[in-house]
N, C-alpha and C. Protein backbone atom coordinates (compact mmCIF):
# COMPACT_ATOMS: atom_id res chain seq x y z
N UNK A 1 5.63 -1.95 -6.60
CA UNK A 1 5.57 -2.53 -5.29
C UNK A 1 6.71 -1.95 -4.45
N UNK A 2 6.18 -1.77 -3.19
CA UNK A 2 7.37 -1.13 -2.27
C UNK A 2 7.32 -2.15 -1.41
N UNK A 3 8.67 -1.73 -0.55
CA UNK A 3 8.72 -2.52 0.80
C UNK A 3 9.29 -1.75 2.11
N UNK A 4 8.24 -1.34 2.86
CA UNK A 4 9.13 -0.69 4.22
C UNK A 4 9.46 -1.42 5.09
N UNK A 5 10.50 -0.84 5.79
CA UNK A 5 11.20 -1.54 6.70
C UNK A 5 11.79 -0.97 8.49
N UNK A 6 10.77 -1.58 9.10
CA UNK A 6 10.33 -0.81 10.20
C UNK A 6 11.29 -1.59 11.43
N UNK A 7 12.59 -1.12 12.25
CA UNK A 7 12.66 -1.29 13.46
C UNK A 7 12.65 -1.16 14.80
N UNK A 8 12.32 -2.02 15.13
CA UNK A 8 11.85 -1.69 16.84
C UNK A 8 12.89 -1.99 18.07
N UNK A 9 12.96 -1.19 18.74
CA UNK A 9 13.74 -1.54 20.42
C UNK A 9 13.07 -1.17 21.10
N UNK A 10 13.41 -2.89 21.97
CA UNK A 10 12.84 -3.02 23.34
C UNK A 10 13.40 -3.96 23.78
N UNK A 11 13.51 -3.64 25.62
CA UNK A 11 14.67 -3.97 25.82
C UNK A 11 15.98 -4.60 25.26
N UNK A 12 16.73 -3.98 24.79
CA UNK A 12 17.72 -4.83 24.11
C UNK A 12 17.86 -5.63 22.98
N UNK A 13 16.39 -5.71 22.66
CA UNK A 13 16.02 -6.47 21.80
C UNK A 13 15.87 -5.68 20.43
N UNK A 14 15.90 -5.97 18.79
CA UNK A 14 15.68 -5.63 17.87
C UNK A 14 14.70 -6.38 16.93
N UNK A 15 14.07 -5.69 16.16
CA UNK A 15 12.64 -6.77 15.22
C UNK A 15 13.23 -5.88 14.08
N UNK A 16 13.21 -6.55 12.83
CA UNK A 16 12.63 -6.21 11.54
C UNK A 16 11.39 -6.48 11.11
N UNK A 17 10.75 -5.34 11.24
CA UNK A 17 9.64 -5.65 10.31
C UNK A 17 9.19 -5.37 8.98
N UNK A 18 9.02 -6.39 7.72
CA UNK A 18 8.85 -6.02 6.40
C UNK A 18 7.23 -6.02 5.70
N UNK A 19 7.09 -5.20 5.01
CA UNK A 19 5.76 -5.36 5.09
C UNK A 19 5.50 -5.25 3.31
N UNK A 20 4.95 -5.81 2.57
CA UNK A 20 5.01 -5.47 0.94
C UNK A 20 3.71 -4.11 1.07
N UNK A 21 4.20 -3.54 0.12
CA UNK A 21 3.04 -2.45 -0.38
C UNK A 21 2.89 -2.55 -1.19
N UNK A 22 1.76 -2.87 -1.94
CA UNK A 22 1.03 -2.61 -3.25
C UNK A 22 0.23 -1.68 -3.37
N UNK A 23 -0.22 -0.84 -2.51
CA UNK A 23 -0.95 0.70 -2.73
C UNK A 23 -0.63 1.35 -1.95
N UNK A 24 -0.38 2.75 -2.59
CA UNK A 24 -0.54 3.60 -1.29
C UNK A 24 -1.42 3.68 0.13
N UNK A 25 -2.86 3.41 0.10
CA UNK A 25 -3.41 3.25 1.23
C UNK A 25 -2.78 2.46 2.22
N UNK A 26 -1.77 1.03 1.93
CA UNK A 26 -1.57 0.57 3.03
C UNK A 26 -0.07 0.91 3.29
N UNK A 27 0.50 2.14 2.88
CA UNK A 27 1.48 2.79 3.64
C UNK A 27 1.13 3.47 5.20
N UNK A 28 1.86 3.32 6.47
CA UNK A 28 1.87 4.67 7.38
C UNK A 28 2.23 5.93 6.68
N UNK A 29 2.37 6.14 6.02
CA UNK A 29 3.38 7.39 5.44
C UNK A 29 2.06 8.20 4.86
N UNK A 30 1.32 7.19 4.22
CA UNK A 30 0.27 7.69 3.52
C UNK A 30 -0.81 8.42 4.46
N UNK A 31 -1.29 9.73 3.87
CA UNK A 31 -2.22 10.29 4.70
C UNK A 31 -3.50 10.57 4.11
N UNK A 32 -4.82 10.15 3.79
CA UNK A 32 -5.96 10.73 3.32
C UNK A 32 -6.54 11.62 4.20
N UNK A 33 -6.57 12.70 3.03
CA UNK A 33 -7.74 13.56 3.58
C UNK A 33 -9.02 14.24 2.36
N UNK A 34 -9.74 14.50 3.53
CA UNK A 34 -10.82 15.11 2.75
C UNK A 34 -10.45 16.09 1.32
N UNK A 35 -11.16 15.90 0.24
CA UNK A 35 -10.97 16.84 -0.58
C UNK A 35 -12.60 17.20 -1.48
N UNK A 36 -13.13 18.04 -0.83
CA UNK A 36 -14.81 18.46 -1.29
C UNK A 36 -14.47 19.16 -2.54
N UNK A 37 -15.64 18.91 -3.32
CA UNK A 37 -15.79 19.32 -4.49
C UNK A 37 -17.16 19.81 -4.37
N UNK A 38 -17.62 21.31 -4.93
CA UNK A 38 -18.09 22.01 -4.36
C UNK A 38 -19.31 21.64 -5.35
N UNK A 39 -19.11 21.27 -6.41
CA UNK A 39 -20.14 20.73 -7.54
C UNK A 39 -20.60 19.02 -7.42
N UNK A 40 -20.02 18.28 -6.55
CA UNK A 40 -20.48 16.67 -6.34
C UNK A 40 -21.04 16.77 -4.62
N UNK A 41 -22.05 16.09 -4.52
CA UNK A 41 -22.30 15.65 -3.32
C UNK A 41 -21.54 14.84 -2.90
N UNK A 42 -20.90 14.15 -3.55
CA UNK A 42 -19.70 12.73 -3.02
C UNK A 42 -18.60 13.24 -2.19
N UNK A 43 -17.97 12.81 -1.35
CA UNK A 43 -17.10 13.31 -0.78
C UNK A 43 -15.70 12.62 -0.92
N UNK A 44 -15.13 13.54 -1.55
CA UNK A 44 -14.14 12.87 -2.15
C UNK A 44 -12.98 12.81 -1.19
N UNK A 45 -11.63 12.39 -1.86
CA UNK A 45 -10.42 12.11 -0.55
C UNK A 45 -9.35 12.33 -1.66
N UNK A 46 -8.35 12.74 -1.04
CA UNK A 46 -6.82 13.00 -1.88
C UNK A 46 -6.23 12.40 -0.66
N UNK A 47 -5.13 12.00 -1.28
CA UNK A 47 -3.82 10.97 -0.69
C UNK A 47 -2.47 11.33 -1.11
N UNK A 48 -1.54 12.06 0.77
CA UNK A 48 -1.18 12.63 0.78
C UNK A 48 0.45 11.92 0.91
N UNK A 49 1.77 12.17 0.76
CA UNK A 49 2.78 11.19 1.55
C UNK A 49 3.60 12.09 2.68
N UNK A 50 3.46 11.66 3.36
CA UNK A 50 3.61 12.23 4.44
C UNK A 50 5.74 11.92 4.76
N UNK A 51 6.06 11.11 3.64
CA UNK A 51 7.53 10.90 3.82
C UNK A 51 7.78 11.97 2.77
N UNK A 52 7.17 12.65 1.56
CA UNK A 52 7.30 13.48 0.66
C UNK A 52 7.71 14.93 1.21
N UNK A 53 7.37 15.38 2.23
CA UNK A 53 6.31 16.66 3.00
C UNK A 53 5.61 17.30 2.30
N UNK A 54 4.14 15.95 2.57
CA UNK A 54 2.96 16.03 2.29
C UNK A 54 2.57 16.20 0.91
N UNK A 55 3.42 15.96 -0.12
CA UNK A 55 3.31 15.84 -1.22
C UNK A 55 2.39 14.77 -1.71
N UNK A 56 1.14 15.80 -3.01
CA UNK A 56 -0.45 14.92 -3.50
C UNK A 56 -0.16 13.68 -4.48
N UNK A 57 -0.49 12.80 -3.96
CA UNK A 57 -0.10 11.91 -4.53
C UNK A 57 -1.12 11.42 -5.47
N UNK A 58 -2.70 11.76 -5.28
CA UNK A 58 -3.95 11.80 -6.48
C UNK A 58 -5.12 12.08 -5.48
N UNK A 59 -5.45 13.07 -6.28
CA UNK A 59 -6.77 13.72 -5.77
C UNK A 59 -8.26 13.46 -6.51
N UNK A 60 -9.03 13.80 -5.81
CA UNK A 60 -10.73 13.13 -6.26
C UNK A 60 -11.02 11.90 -6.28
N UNK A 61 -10.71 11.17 -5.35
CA UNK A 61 -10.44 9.80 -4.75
C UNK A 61 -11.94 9.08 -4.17
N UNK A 62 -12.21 8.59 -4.70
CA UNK A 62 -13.70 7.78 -4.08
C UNK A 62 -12.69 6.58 -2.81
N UNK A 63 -13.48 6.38 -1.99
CA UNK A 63 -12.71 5.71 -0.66
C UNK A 63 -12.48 4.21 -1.08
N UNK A 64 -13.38 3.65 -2.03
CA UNK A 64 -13.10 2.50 -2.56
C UNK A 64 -12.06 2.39 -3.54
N UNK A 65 -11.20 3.44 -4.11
CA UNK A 65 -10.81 3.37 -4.92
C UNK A 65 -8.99 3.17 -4.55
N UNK A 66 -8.32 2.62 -5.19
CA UNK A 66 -6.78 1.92 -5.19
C UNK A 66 -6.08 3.40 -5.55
N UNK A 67 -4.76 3.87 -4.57
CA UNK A 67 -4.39 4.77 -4.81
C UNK A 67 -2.70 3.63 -5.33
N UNK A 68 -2.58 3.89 -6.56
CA UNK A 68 -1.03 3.42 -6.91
C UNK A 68 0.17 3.96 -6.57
N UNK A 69 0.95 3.20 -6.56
CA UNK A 69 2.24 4.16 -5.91
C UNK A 69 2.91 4.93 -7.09
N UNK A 70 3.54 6.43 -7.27
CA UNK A 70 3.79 6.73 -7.63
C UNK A 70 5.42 6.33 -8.22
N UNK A 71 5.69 6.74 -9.38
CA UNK A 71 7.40 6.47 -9.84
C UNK A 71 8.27 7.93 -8.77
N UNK A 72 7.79 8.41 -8.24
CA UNK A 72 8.45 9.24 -6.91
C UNK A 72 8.67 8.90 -5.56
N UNK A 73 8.19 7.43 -5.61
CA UNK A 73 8.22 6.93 -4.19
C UNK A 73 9.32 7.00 -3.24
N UNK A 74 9.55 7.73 -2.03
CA UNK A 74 10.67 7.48 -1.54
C UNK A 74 10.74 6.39 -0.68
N UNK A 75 9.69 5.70 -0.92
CA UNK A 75 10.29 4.20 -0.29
C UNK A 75 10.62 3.17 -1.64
N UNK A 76 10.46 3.23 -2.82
CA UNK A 76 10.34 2.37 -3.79
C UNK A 76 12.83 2.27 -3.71
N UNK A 77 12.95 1.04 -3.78
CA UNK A 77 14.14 0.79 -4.10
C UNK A 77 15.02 1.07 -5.42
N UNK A 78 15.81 1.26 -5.67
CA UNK A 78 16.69 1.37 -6.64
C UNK A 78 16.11 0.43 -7.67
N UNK A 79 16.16 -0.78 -7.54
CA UNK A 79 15.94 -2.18 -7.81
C UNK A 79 14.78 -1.78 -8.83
N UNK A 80 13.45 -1.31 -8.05
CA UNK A 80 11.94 -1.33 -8.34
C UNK A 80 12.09 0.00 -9.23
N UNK A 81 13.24 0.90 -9.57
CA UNK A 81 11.97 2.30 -10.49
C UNK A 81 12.27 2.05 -12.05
């Protein structure tokens, strides 16, 4: 499990925002993209981290399927590896 930690200014003002992650999909960081396989009609997806630079985080991905966070996470805490 990760936790990012997002702040905002406006006017003058500051927010923390915390958000739990339990999969990669519901990172911003995280990027899916297409990944065709030239032998399946299915269209598959790889999931990319975009805090990594763009480093694959698992490929041949059905869209229903849970991408886990890796033990490379650079959001995962000291605490969590």
């Amino acid at each position: 499990m990760s936790t990012e930690k997002d702040t905002c200014q406006k006017s003058g003002t500051s927010v923390i925002f915390q958000k739990e992650i339990t999969q990669c999909r519901e990172c911003p960081h995280c990027r899916i993209a297409p990944d065709p396989d030239p032998d399946d009609w299915f269209n598959d997806e790889k999931a990319l981290c975009k805090e990594a630079g763009n480093k694959l985080i698992e490929g041949m991905l059905r869209p229903y399927e849970r991408v886990l966070i890796p033990d490379w996470c650079p959001l995962k805490t000291n605490k969590q590896k």
